[in-house]
C-alpha atoms as a PDB file:
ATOM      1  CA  UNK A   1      -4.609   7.272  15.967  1.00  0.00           C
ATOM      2  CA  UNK A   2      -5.468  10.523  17.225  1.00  0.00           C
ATOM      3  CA  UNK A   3      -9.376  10.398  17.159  1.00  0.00           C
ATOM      4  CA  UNK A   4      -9.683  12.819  14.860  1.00  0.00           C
ATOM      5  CA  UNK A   5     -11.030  10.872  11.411  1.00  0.00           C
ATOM      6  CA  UNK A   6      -9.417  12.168   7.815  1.00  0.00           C
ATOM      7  CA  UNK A   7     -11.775  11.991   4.336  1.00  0.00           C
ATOM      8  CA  UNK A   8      -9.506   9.803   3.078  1.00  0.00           C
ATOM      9  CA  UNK A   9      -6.972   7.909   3.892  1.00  0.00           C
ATOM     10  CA  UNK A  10      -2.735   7.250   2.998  1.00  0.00           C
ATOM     11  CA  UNK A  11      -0.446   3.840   3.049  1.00  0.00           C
ATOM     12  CA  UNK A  12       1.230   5.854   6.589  1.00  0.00           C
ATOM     13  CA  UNK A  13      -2.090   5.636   8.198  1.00  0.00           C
ATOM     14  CA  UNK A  14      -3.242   1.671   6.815  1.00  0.00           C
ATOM     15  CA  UNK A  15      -0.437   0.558   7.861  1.00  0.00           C
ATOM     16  CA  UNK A  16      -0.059   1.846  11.424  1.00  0.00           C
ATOM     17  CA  UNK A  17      -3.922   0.447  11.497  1.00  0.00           C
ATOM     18  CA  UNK A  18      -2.717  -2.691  10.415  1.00  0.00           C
ATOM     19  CA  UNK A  19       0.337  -3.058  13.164  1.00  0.00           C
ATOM     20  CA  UNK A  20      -2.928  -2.008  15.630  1.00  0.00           C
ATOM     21  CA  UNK A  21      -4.726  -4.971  14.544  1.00  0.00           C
ATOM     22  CA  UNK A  22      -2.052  -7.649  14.452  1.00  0.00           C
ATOM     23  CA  UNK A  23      -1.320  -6.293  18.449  1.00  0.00           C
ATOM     24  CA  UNK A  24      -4.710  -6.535  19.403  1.00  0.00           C
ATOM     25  CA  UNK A  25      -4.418 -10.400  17.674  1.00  0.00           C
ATOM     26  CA  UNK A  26      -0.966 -11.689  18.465  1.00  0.00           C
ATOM     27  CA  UNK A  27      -3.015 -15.195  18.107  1.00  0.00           C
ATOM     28  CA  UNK A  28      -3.031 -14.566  14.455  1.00  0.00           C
ATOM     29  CA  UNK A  29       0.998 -14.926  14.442  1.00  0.00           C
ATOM     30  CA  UNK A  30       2.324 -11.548  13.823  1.00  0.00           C
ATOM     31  CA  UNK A  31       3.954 -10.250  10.221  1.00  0.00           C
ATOM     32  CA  UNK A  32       6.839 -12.321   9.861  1.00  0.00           C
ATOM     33  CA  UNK A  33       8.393 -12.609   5.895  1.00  0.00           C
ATOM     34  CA  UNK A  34       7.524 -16.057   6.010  1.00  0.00           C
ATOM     35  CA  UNK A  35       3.538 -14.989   6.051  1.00  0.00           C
ATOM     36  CA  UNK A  36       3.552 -12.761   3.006  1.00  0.00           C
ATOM     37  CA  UNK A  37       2.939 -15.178   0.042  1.00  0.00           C
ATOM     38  CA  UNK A  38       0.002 -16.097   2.592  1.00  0.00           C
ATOM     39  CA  UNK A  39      -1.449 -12.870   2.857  1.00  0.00           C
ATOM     40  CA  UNK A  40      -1.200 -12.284  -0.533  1.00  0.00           C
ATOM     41  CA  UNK A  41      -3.483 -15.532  -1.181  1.00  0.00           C
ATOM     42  CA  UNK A  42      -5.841 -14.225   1.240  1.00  0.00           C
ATOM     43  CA  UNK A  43      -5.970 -10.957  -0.894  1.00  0.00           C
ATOM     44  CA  UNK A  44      -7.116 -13.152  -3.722  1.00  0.00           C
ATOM     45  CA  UNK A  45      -9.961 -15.167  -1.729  1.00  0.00           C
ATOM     46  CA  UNK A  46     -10.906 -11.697  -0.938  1.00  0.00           C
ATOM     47  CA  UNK A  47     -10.820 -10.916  -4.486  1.00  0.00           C
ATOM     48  CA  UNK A  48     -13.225 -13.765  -4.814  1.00  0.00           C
ATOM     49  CA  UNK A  49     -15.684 -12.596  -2.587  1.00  0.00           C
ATOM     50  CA  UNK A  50     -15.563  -8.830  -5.007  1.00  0.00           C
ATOM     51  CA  UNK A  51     -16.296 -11.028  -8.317  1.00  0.00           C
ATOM     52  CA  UNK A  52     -19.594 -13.245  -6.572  1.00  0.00           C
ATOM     53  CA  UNK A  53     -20.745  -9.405  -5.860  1.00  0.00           C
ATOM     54  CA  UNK A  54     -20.570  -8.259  -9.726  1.00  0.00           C
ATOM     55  CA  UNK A  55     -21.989 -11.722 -10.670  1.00  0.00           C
ATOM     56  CA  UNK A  56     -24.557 -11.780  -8.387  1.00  0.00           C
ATOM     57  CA  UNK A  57     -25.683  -8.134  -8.022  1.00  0.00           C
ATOM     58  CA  UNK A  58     -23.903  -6.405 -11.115  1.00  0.00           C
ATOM     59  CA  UNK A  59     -22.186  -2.659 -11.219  1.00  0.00           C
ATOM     60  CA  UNK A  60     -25.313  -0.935 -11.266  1.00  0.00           C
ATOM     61  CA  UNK A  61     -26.818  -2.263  -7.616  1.00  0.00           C
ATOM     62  CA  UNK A  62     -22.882  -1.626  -6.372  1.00  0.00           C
ATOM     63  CA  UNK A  63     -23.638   1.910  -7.538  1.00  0.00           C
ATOM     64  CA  UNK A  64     -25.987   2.691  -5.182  1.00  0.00           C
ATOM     65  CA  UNK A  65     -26.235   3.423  -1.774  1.00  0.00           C
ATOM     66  CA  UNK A  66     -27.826   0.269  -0.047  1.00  0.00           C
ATOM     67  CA  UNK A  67     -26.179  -2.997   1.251  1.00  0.00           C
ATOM     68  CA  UNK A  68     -24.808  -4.300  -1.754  1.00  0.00           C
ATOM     69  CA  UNK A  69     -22.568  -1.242  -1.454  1.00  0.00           C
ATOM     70  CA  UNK A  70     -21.693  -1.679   2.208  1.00  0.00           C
ATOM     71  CA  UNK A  71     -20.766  -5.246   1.262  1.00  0.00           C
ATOM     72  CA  UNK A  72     -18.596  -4.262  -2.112  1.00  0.00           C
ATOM     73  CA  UNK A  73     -16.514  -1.861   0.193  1.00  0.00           C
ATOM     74  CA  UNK A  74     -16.107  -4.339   3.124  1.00  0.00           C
ATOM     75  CA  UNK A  75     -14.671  -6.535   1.111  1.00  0.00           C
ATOM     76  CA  UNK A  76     -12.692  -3.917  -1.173  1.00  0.00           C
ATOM     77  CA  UNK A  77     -11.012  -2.781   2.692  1.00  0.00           C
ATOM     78  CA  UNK A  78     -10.583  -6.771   3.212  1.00  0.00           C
ATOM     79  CA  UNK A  79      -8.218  -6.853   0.118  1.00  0.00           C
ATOM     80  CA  UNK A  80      -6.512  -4.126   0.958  1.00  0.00           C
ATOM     81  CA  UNK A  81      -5.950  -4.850   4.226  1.00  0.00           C
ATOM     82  CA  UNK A  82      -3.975  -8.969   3.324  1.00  0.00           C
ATOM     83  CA  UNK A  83      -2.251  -6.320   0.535  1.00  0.00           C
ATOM     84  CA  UNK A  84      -1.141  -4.222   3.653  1.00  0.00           C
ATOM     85  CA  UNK A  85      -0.081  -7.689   5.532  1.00  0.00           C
ATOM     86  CA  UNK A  86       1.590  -8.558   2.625  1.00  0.00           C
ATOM     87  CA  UNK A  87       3.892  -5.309   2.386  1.00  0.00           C
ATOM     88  CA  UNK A  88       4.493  -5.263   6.623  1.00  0.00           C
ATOM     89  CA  UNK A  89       5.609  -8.481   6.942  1.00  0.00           C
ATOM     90  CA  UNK A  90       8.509  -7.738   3.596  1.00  0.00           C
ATOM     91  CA  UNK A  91       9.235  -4.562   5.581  1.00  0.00           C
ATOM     92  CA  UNK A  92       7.975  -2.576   2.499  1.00  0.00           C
ATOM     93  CA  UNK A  93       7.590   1.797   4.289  1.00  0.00           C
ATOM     94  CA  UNK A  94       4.712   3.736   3.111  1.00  0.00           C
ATOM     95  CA  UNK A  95       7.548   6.270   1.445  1.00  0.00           C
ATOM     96  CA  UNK A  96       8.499   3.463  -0.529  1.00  0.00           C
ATOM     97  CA  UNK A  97       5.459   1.865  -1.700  1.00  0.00           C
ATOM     98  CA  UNK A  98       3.987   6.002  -2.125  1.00  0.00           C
ATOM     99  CA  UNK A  99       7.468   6.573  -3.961  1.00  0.00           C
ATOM    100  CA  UNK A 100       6.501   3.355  -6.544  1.00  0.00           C
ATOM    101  CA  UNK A 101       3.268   3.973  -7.241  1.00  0.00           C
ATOM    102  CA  UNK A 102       3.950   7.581  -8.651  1.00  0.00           C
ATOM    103  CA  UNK A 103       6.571   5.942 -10.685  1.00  0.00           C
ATOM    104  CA  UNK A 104       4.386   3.101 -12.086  1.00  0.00           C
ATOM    105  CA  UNK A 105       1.557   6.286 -12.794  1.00  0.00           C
ATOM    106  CA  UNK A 106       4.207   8.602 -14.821  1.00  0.00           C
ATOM    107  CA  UNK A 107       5.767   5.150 -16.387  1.00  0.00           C
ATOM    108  CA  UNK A 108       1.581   4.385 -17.460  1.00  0.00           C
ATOM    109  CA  UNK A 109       1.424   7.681 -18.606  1.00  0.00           C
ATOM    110  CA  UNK A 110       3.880   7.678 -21.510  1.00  0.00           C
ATOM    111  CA  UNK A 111       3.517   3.472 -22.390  1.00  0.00           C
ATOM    112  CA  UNK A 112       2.536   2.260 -25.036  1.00  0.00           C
ATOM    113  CA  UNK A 113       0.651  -1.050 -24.551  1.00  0.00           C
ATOM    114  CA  UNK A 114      -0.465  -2.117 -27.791  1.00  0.00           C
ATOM    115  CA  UNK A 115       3.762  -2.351 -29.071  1.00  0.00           C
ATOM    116  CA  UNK A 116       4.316  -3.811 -25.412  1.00  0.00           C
ATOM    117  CA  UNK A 117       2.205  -6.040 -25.792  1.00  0.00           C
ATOM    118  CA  UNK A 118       2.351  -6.848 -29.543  1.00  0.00           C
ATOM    119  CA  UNK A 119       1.984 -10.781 -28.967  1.00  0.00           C
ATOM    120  CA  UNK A 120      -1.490 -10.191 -27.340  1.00  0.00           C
ATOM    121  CA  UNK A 121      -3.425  -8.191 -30.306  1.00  0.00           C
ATOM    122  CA  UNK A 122      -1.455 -10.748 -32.831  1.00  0.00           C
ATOM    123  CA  UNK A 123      -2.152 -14.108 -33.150  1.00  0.00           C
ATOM    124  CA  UNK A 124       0.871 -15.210 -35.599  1.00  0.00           C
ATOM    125  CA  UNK A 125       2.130 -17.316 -32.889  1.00  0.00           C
ATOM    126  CA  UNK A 126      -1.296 -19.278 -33.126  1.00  0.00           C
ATOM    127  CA  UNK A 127      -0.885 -19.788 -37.121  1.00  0.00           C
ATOM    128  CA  UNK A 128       2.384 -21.214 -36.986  1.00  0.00           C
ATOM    129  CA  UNK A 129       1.116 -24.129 -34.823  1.00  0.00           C
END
């Protein structure tokens, strides 16, 4: 990195923090393909750790500016870092995953959940049981 901090941040520059990390660790075995589906589960343990926060503190304490905060965002940056595992070790680029996400956000856009999704605001299939 070149020092210089940025307000925000892009999938180029988590990702090339994430390759930093895994050098600094080699210990912690590398990105290899076969390590995804385990990053992934450590996304969800992470995950976890976000839910005990809303169901022991609740939105409005995560709204302010204290350490219920600090610890909401630690472990927000915790998921998002196993997500960033996840894609590194399938060889996913930040083009690519930057080039999905604007498609899944125009797809979301225009869709229509409700006729998508007509088996979840029906419950027909429970009647004929």
């Amino acid at each position: 990195m070149d020092g210089q901090q940025k307000k925000d941040i892009a999938f180029e520059e988590m990702f090339a923090l994430q390759r930093a990390l895994h050098d600094a660790h080699p210990d912690w075995g590398g990105l290899p393909p076969e390590l995804a589906q385990s990053k992934l589960l450590w996304a969800f343990e992470e995950m976890g750790e976000i839910v005990a926060i809303f169901k022991k503190k609740g939105y409005q304490e995560i709204l302010g500016q204290g350490g219920v905060r600090s610890c909401f965002l630690e472990e927000v940056c915790d998921v998002l870092m196993y997500l960033n595992d996840m894609m590194l070790a399938l060889g996913v680029t930040p083009e690519e995953i930057a080039g999905a996400y604007r498609g899944k956000f125009r797809y979301n856009l225009k869709r229509d959940w409700e006729s998508q999704n007509q088996v979840l605001f029906t419950h027909s299939d429970l009647e004929d049981a």
